[in-house]
N, C-alpha and C. Protein backbone atom coordinates (compact mmCIF):
# COMPACT_ATOMS: atom_id res chain seq x y z
N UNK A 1 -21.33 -181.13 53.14
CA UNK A 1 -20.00 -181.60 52.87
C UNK A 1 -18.98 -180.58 53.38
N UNK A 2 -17.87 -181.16 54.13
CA UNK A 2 -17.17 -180.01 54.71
C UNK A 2 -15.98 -179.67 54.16
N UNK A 3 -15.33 -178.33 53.70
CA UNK A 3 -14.56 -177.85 52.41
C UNK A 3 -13.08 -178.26 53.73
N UNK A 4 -12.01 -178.80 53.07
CA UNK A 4 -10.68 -178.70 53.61
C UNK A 4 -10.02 -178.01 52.55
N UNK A 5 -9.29 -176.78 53.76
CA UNK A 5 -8.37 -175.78 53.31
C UNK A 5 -7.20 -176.18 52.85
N UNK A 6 -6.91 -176.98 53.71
CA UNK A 6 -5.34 -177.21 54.19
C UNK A 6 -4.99 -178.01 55.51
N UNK A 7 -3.69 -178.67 55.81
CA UNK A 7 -3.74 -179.30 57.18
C UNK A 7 -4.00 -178.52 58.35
N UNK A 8 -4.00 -179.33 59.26
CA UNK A 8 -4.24 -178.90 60.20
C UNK A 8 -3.26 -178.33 61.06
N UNK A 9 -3.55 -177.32 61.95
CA UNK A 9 -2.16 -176.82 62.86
C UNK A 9 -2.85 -175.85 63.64
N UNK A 10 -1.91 -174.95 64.62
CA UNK A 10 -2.42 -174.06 65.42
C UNK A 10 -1.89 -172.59 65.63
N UNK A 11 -2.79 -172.06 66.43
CA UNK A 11 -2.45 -170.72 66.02
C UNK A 11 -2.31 -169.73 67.49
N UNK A 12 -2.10 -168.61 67.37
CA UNK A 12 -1.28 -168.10 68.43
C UNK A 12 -2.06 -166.54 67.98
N UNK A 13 -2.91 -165.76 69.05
CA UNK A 13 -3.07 -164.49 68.97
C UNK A 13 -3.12 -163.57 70.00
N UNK A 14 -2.63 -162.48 69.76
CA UNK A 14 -2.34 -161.77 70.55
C UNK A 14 -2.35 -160.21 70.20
N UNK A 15 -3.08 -158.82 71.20
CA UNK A 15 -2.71 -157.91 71.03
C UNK A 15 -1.77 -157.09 71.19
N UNK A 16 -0.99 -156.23 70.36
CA UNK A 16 0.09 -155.56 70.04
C UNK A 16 -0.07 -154.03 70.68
N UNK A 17 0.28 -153.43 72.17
CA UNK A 17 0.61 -152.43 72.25
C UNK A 17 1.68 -151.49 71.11
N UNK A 18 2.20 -151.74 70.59
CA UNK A 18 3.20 -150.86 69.83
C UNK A 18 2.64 -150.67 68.71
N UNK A 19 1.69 -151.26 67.77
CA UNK A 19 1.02 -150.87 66.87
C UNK A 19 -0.15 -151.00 66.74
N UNK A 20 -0.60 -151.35 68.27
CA UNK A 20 -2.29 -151.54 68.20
C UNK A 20 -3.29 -151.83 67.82
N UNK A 21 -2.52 -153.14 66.93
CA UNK A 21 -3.17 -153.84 66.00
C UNK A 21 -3.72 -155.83 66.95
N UNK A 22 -4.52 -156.57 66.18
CA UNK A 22 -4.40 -157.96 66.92
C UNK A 22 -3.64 -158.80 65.45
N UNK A 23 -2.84 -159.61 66.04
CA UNK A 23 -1.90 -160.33 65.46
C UNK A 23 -2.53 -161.82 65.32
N UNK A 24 -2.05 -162.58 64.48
CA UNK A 24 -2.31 -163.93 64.99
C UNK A 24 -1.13 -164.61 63.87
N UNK A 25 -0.84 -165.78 64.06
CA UNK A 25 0.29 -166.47 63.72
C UNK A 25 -0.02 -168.16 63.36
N UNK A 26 -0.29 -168.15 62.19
CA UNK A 26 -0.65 -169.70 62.34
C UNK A 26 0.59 -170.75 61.69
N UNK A 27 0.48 -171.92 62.45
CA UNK A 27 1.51 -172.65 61.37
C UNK A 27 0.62 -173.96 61.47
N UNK A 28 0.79 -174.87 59.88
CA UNK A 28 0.32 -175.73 59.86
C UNK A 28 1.23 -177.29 59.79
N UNK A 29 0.79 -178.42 59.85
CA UNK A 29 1.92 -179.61 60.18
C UNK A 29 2.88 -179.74 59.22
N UNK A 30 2.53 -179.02 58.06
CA UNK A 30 3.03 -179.68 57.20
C UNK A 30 4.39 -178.34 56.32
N UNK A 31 4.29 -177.52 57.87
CA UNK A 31 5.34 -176.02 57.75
C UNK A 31 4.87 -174.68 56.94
N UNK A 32 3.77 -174.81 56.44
CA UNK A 32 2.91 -174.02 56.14
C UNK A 32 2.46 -172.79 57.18
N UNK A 33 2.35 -171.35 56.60
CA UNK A 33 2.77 -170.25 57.55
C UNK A 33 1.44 -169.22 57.01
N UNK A 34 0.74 -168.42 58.18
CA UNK A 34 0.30 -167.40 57.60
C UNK A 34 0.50 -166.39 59.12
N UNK A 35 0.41 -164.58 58.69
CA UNK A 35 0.75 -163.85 59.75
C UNK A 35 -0.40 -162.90 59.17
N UNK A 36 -1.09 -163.08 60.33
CA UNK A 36 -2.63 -161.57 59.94
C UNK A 36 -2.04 -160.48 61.15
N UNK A 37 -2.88 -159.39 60.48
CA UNK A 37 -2.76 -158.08 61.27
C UNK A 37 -4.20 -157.50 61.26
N UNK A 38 -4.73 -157.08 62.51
CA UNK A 38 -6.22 -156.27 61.79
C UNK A 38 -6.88 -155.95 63.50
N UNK A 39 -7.51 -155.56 62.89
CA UNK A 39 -8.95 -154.94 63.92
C UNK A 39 -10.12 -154.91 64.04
N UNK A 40 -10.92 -154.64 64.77
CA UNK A 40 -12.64 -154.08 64.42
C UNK A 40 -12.52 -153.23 63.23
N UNK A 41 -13.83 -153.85 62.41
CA UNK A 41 -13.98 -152.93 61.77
C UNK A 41 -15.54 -153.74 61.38
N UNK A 42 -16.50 -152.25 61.17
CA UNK A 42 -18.00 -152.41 61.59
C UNK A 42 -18.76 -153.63 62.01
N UNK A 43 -18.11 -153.76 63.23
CA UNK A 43 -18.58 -154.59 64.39
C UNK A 43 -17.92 -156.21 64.28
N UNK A 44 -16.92 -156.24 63.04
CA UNK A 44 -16.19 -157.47 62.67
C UNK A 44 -14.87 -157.71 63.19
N UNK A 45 -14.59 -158.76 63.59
CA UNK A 45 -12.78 -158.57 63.43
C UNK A 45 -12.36 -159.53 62.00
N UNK A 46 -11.27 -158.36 61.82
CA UNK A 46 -11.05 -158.52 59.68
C UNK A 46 -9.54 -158.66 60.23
N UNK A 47 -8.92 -159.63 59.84
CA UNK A 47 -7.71 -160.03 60.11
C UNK A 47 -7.26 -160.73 58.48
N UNK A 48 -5.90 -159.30 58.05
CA UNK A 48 -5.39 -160.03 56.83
C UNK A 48 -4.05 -160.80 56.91
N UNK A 49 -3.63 -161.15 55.75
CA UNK A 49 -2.08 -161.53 56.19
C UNK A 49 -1.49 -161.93 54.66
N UNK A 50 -0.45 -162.20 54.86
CA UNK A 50 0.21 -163.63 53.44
C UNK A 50 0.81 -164.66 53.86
N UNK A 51 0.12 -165.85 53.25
CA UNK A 51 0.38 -167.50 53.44
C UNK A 51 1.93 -167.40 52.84
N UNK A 52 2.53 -168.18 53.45
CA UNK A 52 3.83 -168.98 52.51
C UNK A 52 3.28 -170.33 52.96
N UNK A 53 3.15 -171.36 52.23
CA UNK A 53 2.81 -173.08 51.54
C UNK A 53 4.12 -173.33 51.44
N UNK A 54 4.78 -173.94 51.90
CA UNK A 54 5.85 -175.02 51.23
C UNK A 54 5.58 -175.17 49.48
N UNK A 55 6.79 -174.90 48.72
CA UNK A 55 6.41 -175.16 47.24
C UNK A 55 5.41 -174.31 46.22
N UNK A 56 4.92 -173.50 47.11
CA UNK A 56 4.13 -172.37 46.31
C UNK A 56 4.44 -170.98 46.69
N UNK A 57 3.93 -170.21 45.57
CA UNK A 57 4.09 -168.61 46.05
C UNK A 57 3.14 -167.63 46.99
N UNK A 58 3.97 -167.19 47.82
CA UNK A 58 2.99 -166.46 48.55
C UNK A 58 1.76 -165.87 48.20
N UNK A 59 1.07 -165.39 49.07
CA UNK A 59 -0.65 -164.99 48.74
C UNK A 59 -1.20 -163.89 50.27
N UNK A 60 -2.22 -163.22 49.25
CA UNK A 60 -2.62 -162.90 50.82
C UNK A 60 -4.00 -163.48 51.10
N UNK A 61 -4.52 -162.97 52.71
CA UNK A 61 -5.80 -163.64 52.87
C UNK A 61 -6.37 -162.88 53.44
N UNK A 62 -7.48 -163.08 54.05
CA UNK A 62 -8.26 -162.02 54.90
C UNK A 62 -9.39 -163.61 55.22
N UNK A 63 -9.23 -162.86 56.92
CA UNK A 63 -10.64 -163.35 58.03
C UNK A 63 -11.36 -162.89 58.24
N UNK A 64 -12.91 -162.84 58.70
CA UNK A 64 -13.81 -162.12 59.11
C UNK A 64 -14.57 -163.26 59.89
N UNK A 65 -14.46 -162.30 61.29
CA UNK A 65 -15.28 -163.07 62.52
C UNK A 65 -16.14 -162.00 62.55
N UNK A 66 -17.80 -162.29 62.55
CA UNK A 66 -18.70 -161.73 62.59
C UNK A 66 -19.94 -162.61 63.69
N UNK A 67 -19.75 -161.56 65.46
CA UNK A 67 -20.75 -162.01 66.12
C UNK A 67 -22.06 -162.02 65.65
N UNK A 68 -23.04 -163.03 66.06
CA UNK A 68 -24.32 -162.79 65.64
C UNK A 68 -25.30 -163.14 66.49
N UNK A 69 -26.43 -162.61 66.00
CA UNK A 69 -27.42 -161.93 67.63
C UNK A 69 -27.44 -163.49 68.74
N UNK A 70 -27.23 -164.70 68.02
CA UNK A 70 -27.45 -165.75 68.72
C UNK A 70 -26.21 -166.16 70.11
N UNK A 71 -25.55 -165.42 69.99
CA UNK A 71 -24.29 -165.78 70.20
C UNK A 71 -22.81 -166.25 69.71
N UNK A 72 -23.06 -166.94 68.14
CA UNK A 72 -22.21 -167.90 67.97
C UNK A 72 -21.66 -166.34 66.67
N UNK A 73 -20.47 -167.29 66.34
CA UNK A 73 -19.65 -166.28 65.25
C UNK A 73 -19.63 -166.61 64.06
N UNK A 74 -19.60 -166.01 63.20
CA UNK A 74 -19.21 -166.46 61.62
C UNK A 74 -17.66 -166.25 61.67
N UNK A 75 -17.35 -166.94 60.51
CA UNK A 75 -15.84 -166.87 60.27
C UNK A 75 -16.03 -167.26 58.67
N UNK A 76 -15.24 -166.30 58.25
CA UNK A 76 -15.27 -166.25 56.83
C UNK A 76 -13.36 -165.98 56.48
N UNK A 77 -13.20 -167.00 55.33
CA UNK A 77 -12.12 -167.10 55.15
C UNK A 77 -12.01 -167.01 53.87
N UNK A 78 -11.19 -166.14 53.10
CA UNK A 78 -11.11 -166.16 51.96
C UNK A 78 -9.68 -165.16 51.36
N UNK A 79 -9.65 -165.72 50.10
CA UNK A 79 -8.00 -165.90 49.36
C UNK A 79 -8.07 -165.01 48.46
N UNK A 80 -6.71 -163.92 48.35
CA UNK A 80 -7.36 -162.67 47.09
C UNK A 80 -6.29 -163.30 46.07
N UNK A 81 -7.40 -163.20 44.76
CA UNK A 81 -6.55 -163.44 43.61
C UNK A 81 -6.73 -162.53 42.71
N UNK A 82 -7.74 -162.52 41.92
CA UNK A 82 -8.00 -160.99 40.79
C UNK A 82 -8.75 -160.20 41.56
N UNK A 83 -9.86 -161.14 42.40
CA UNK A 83 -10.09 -160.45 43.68
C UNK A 83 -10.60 -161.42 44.80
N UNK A 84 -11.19 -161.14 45.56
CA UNK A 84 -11.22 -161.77 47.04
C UNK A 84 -12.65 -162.73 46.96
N UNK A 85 -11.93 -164.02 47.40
CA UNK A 85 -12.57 -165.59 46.63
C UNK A 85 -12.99 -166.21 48.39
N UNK A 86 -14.15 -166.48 48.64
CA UNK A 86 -14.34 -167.15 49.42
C UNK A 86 -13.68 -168.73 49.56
N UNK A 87 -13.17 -169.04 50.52
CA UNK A 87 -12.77 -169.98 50.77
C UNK A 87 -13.85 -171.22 51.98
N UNK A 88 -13.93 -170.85 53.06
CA UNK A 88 -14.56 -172.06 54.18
C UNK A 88 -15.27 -170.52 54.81
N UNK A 89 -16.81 -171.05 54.93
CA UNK A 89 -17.23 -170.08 56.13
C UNK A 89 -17.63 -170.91 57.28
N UNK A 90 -17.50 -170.51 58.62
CA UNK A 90 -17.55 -171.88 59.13
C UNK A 90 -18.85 -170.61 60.60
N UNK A 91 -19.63 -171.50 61.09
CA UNK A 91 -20.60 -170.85 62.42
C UNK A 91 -19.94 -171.62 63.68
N UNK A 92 -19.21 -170.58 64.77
CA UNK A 92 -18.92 -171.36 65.72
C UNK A 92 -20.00 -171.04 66.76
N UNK A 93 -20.27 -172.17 67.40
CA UNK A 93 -21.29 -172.20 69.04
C UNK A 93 -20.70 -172.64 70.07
N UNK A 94 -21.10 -171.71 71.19
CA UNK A 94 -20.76 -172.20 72.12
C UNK A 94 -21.75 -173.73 72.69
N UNK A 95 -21.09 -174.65 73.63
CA UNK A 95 -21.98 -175.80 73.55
C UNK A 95 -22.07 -175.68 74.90
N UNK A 96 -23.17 -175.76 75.90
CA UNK A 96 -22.96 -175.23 77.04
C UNK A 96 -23.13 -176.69 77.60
């Protein structure tokens, strides 16, 4: 069964000479906002940020893309509240 986060929308990333960090920028259809900042870190890219939702209070989050020996990536998404709550882990493949 597949977990929905939230709508759907797209996202925008890019690395930052001036603070040497990777950025990414998502917005979703429904004006929903999140802004991560992050890097490698032991062999992951960990990208955090804080959501603003239309109608709710901000939050933060954290990503983790984790290559694996097969090729494909993990992506782990999850929401800190008392503490850090898995949300969707999702395996991407390439489909050749």
């Amino acid at each position: 069964m597949a977990v929905r986060v939230g709508p759907p929308g797209q996202s925008i990333n890019y690395f930052s000479r001036a603070d040497s960090l990777w950025h990414q920028t998502w917005i979703d259809r429904d004006g929903g906002q999140m802004e991560y900042t992050g890097g490698l870190r032991n062999g992951a890219m960990v990208l955090e940020g804080t959501g603003n939702d239309p109608g709710l209070p901000p939050y933060r989050a954290r990503m983790t893309m984790t290559p694996l020996p097969d090729g494909s990536v993990e992506q782990l998404m999850e929401r800190l509240e008392r503490r850090w709550r898995k949300l969707v882990r999702n395996i991407s493949r390439n489909i050749p």
